[in-house]
Protein backbone atom coordinates (compact mmCIF):
# COMPACT_ATOMS: atom_id res chain seq x y z
CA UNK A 1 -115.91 -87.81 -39.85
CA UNK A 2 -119.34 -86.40 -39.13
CA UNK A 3 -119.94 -85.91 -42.76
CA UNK A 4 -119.18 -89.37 -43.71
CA UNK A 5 -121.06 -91.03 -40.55
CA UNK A 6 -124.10 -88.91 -41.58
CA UNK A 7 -123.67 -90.21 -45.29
CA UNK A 8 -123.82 -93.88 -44.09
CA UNK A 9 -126.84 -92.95 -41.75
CA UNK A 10 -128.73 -91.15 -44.86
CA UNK A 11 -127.88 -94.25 -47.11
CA UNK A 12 -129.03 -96.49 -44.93
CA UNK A 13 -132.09 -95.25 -44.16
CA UNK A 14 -133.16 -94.76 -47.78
CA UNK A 15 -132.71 -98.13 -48.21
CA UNK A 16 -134.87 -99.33 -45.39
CA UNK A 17 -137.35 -96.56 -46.79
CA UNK A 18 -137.02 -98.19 -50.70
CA UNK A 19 -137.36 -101.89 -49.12
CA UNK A 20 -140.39 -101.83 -47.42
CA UNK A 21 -142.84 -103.00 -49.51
CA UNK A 22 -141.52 -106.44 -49.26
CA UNK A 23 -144.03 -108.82 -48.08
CA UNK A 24 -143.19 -112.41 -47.33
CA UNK A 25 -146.70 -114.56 -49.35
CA UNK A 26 -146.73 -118.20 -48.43
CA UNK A 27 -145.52 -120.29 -51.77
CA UNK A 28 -147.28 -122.56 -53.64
CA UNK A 29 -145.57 -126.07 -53.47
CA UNK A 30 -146.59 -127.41 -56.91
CA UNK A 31 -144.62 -124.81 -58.68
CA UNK A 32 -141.44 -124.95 -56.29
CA UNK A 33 -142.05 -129.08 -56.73
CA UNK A 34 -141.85 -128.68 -60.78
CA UNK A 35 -138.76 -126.64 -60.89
CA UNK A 36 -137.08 -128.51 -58.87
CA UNK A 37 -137.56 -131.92 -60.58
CA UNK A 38 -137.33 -129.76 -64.05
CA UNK A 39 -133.70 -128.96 -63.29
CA UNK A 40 -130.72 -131.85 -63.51
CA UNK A 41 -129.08 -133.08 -60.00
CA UNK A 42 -125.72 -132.39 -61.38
CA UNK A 43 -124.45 -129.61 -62.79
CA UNK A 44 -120.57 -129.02 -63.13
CA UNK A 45 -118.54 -125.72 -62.43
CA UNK A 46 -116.01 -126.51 -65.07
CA UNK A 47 -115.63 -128.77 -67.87
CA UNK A 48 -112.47 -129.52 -69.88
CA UNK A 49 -112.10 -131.99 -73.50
CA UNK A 50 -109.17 -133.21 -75.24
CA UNK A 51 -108.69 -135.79 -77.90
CA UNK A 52 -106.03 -138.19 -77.70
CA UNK A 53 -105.08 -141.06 -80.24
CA UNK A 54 -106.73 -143.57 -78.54
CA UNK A 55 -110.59 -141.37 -77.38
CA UNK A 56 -111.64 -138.43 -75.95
CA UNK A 57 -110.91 -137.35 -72.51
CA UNK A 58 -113.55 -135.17 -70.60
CA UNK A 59 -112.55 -133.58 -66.84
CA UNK A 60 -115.37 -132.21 -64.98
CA UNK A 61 -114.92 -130.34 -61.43
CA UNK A 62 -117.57 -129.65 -59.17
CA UNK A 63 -116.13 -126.62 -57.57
CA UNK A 64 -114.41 -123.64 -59.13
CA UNK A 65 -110.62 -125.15 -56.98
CA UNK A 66 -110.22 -128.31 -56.90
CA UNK A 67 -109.06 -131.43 -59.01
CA UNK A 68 -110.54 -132.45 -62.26
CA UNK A 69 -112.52 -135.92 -62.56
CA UNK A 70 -111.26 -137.10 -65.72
CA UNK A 71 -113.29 -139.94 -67.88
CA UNK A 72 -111.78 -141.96 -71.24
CA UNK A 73 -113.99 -142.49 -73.73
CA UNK A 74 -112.87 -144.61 -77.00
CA UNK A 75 -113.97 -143.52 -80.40
């Protein structure tokens, strides 16, 4: 028991030891600004096609559980 607390004391002190030259800079806003508009406001978890007779079916689902939104599109 000794052994292992000791382990878990070593390892965890390393790591505070490896981590310190963090420094928290403040961030430019422009940057932050252009990435954010650069990347699309939706972005789906899962995506599913089929054809049919009739069109094409696409699901989409936001989450990784959930249902699937499904859209018909004619050919």
């Amino acid at each position: 028991m000794r052994t292992t607390l000791a382990a878990i004391i070593f390892a965890a002190g390393f790591g505070l030891l490896c981590c310190q030259n963090a420094s928290a800079v403040p961030a430019n806003p422009e940057p932050i600004q252009q990435a954010a508009t650069a990347v699309s406001g939706v972005e789906h978890a899962q995506y599913a096609e089929h054809r049919t007779r009739h069109g094409i079916v696409k699901c989409y689902r936001d989450f990784v559980i959930g249902r699937y939104a499904c859209h018909k599109y004619p050919y």
